[in-house]
C-alpha atoms as a PDB file:
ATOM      1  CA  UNK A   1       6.949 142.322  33.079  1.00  0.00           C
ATOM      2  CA  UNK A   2       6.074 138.645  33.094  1.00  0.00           C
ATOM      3  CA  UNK A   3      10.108 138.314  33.405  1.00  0.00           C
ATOM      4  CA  UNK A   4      10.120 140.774  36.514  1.00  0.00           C
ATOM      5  CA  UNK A   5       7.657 138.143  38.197  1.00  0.00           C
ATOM      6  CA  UNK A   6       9.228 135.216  37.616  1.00  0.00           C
ATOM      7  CA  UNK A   7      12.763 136.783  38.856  1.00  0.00           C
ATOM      8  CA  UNK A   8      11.184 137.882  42.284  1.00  0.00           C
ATOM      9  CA  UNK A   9       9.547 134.435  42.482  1.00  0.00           C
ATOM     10  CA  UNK A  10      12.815 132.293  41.980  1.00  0.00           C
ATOM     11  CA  UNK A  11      13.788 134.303  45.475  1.00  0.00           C
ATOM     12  CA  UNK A  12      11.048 132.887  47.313  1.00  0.00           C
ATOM     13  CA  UNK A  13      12.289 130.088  50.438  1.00  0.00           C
ATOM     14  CA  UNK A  14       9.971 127.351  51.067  1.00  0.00           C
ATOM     15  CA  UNK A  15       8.617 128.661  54.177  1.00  0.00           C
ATOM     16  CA  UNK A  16       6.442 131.600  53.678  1.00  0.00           C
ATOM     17  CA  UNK A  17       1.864 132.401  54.494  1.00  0.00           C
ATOM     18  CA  UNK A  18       2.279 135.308  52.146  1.00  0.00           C
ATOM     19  CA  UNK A  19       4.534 137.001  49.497  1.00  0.00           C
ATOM     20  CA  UNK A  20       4.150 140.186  47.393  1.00  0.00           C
ATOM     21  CA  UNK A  21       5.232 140.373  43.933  1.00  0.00           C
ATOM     22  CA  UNK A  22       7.049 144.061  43.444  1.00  0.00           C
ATOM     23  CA  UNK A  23       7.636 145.313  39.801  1.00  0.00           C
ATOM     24  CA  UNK A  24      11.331 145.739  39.105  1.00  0.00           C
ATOM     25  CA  UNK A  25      10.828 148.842  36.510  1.00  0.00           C
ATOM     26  CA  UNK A  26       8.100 151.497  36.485  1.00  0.00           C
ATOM     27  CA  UNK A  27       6.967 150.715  33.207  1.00  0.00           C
ATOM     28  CA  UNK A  28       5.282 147.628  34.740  1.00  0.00           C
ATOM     29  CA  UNK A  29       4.557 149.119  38.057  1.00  0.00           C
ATOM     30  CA  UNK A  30       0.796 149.582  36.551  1.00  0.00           C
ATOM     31  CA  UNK A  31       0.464 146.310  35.403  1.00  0.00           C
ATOM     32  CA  UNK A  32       1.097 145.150  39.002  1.00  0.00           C
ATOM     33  CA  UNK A  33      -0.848 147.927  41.104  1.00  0.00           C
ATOM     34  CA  UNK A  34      -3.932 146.041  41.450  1.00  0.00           C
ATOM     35  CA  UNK A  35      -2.052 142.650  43.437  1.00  0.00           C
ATOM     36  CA  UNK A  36      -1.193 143.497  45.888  1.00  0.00           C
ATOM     37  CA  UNK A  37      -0.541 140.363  48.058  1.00  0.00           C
ATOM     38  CA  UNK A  38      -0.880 136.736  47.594  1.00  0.00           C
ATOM     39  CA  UNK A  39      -1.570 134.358  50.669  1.00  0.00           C
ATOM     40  CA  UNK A  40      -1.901 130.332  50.453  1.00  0.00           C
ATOM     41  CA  UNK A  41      -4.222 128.413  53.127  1.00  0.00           C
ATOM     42  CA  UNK A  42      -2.797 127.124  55.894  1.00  0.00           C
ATOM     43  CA  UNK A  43      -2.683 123.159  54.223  1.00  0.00           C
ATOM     44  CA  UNK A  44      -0.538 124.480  52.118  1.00  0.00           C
ATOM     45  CA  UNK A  45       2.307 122.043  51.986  1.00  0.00           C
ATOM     46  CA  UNK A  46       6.044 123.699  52.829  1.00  0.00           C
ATOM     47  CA  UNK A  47       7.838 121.299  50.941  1.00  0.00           C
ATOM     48  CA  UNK A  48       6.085 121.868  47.534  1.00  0.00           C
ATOM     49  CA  UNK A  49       9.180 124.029  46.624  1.00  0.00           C
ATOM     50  CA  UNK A  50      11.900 121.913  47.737  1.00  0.00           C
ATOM     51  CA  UNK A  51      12.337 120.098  45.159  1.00  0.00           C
ATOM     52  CA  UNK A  52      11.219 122.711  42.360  1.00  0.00           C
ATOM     53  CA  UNK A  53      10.471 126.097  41.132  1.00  0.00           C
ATOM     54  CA  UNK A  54       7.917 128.659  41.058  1.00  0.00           C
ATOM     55  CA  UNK A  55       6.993 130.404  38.123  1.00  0.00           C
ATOM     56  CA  UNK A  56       4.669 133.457  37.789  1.00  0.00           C
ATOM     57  CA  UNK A  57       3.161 134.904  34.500  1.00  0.00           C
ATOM     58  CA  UNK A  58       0.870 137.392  34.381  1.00  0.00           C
ATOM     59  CA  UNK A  59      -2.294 136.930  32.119  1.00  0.00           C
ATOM     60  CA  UNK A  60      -4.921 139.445  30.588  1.00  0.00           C
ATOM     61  CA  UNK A  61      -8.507 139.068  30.549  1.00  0.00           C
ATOM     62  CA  UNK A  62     -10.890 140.658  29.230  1.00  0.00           C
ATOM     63  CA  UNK A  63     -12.474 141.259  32.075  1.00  0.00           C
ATOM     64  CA  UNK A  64      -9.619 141.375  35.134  1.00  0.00           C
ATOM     65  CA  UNK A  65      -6.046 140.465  35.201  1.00  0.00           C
ATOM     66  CA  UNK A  66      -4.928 137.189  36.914  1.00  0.00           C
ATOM     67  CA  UNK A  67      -1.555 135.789  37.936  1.00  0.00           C
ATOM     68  CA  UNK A  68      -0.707 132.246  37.265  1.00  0.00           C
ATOM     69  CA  UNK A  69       1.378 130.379  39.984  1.00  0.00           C
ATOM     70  CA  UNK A  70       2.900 127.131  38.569  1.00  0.00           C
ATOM     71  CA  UNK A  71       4.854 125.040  40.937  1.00  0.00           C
ATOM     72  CA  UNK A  72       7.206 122.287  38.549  1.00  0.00           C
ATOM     73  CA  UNK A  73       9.399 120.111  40.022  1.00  0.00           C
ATOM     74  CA  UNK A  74      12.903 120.070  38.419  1.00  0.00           C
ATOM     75  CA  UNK A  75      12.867 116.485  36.212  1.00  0.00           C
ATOM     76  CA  UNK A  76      16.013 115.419  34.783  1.00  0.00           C
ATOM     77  CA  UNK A  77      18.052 118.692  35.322  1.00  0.00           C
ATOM     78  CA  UNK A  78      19.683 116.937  38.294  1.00  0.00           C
ATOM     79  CA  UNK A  79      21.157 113.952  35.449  1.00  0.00           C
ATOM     80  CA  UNK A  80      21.863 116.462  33.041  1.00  0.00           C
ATOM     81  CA  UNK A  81      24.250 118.577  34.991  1.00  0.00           C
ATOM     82  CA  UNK A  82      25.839 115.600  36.451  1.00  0.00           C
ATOM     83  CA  UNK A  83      26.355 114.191  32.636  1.00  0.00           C
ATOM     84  CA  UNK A  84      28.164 117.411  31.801  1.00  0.00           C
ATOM     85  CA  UNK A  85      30.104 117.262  34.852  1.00  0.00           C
ATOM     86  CA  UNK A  86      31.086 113.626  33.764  1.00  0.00           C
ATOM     87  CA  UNK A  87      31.710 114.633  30.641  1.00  0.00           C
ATOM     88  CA  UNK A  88      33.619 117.560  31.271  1.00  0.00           C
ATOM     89  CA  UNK A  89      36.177 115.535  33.231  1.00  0.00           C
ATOM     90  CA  UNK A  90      36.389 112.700  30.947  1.00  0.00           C
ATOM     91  CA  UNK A  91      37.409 115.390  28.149  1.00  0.00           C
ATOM     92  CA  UNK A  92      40.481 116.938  30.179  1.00  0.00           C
ATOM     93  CA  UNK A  93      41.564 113.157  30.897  1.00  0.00           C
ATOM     94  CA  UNK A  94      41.443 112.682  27.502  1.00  0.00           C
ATOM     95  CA  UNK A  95      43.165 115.611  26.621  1.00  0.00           C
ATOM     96  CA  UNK A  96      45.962 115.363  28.812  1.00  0.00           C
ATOM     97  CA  UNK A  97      46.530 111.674  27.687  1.00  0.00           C
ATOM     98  CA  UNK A  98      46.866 112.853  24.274  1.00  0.00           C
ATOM     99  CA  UNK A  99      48.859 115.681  24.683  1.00  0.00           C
ATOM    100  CA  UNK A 100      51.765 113.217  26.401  1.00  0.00           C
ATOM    101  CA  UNK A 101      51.719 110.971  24.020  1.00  0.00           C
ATOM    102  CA  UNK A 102      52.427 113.943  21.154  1.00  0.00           C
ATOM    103  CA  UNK A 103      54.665 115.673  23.639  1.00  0.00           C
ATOM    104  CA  UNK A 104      56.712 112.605  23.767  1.00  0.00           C
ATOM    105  CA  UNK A 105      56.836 111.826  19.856  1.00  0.00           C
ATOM    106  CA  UNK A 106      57.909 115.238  19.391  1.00  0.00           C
ATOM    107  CA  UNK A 107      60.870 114.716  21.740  1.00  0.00           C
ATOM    108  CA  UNK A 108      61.706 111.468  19.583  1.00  0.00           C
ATOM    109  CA  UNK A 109      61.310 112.936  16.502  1.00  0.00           C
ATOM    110  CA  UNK A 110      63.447 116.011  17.208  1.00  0.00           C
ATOM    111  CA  UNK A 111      66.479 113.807  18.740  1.00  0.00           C
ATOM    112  CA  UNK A 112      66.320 111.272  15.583  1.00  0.00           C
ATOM    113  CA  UNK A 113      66.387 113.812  13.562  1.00  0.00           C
ATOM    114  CA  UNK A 114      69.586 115.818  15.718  1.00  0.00           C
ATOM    115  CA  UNK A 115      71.109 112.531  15.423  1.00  0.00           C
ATOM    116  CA  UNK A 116      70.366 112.455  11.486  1.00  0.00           C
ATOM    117  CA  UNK A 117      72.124 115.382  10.990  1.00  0.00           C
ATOM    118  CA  UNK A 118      75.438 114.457  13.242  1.00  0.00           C
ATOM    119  CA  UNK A 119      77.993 113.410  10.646  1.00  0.00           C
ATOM    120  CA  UNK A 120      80.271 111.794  13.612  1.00  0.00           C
ATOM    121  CA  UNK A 121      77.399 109.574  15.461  1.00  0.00           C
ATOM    122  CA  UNK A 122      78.087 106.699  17.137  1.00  0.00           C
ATOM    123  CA  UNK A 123      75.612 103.348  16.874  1.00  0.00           C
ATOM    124  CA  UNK A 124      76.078 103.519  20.954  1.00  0.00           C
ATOM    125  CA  UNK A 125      73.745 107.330  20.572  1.00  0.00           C
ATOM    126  CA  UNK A 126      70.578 105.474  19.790  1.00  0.00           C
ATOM    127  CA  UNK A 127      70.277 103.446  23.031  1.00  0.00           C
ATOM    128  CA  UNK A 128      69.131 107.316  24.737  1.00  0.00           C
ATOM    129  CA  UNK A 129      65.861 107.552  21.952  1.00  0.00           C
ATOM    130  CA  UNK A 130      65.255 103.771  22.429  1.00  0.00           C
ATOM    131  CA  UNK A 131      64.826 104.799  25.902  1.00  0.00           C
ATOM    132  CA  UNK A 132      62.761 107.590  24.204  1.00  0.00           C
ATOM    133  CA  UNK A 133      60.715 105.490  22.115  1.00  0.00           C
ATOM    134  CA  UNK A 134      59.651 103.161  25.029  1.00  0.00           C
ATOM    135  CA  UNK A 135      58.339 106.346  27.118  1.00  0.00           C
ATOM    136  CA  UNK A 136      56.368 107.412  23.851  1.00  0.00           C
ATOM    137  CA  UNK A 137      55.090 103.740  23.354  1.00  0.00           C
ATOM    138  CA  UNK A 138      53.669 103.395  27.168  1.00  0.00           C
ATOM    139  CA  UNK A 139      52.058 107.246  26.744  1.00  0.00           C
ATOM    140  CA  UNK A 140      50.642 106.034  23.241  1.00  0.00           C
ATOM    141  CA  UNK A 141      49.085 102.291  24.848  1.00  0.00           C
ATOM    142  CA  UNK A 142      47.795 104.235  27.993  1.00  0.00           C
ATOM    143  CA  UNK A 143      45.694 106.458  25.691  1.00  0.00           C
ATOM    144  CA  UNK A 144      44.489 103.704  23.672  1.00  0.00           C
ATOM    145  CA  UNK A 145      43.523 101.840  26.841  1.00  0.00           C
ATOM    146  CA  UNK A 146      41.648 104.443  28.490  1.00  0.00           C
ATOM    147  CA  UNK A 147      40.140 105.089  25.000  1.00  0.00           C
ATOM    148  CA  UNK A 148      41.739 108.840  24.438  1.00  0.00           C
ATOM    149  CA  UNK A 149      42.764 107.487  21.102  1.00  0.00           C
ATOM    150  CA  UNK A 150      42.070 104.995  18.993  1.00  0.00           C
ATOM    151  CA  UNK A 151      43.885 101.555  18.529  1.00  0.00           C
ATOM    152  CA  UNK A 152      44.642 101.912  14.716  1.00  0.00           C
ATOM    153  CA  UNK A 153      45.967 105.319  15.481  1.00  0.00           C
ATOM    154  CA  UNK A 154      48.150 104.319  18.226  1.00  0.00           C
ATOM    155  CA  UNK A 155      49.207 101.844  15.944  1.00  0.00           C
ATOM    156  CA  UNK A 156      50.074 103.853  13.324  1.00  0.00           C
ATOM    157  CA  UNK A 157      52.017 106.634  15.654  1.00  0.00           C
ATOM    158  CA  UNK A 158      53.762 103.540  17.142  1.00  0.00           C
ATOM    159  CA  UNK A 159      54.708 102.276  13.501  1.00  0.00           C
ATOM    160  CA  UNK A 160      56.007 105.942  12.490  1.00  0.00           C
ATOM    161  CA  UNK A 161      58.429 106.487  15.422  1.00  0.00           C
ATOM    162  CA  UNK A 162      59.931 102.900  14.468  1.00  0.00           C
ATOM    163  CA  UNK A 163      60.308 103.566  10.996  1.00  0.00           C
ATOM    164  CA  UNK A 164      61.897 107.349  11.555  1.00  0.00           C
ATOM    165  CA  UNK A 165      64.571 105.115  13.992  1.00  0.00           C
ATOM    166  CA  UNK A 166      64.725 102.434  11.415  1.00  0.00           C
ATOM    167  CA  UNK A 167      65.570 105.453   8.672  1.00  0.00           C
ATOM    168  CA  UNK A 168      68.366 107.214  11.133  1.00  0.00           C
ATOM    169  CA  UNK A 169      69.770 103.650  11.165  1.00  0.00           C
ATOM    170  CA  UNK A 170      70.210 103.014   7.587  1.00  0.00           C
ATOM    171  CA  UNK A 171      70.745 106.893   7.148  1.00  0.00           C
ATOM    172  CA  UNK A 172      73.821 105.911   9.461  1.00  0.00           C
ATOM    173  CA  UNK A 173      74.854 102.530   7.993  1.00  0.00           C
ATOM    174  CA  UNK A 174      74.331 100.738  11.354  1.00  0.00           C
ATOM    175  CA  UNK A 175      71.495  98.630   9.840  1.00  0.00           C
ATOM    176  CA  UNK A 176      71.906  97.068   6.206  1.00  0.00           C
ATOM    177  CA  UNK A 177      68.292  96.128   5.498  1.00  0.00           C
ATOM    178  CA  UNK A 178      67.986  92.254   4.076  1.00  0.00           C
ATOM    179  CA  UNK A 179      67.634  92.157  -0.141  1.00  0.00           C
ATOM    180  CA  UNK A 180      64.086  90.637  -1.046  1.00  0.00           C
ATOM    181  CA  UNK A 181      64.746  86.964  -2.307  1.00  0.00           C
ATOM    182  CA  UNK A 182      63.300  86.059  -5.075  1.00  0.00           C
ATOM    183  CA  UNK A 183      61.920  82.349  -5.223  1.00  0.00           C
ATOM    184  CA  UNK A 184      63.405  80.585  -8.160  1.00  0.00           C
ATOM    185  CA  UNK A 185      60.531  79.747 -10.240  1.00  0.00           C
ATOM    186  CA  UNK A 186      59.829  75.934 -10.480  1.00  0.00           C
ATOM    187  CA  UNK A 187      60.188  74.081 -13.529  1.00  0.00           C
ATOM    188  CA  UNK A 188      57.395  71.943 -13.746  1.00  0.00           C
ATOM    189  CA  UNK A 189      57.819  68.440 -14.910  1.00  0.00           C
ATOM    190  CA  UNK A 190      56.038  67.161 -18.393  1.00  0.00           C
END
């Protein structure tokens, strides 16, 4: 019933000497038989609901029933729904960033690994996924800069694409990683 009230009064425009409330169900249309009209003085100011709401519950007393008109104004909901909106945006930004940057590993990955599997490849057939790579690198650092990802973690997905090229290389024999040297030890004089 209370709910009823407060529906009917969320309707109401700022500019109004009177207003009825009018049950919604029939169950409550008892409840509400004895109001029949509410009217404000004429001081009443017409800009008390601009910036606000009206809410209506209905009280018992022992002795008569009474309706309580509260007029709020809104507070922070204004900041809050703005915050959302901000962070609503900020989320498909990020989202999109990092979906590029995985989009474009992917593409790496799956042409390193074509390549892997060619017996007759040519050292020449990298140049195209270096040109790969690159793309994936600037999608990974524009993610980290706007702060999509994080800087170890574009890090890290930089360091795996270079070490699945550096793999297909040796895989290949077009790179011959260097052998360790050892350091001879010294022989210290008595």
């Amino acid at each position: 019933m209370a709910a009823s009230a407060i529906h009917s009064c969320l309707a109401i425009t700022s500019h109004f000497k009177s207003f009825s409330i009018r049950p919604q169900s029939s169950s409550s249309q008892s409840h509400f038989q004895s109001i029949g009209s509410l009217r404000f003085s004429s001081n009443f100011s017409d800009s008390t609901f601009s910036n606000g709401f009206l809410s209506l519950t209905s009280t018992r007393r022992p002795s008569r029933q009474s309706i309580v008109c509260e007029v709020a104004p809104k507070g922070k909901a204004d900041s809050a729904e703005k915050r959302r909106r901000q962070s609503e945006k900020r989320r498909l930004r990020n989202k999109s960033r990092k979906s590029e940057a995985r989009t474009r590993m992917k593409k790496v990955f799956a042409n390193l690994e074509v390549l892997r599997k060619k017996k007759d490849a040519q050292s020449e057939e990298i140049l195209s996924i270096e040109k790969l790579i690159s793309e994936a690198y600037a999608a990974i650092d524009k993610a980290v800069k706007i702060g999509a990802v994080h800087k170890n973690t574009g890090a890290r997905r930089k360091s795996r694409l270079a070490r699945k090229k550096k793999a297909v290389e040796i895989h290949h024999g077009w790179y011959v990683p260097a052998a360790p040297t050892v350091a001879a030890p010294s022989v210290a004089a008595v």
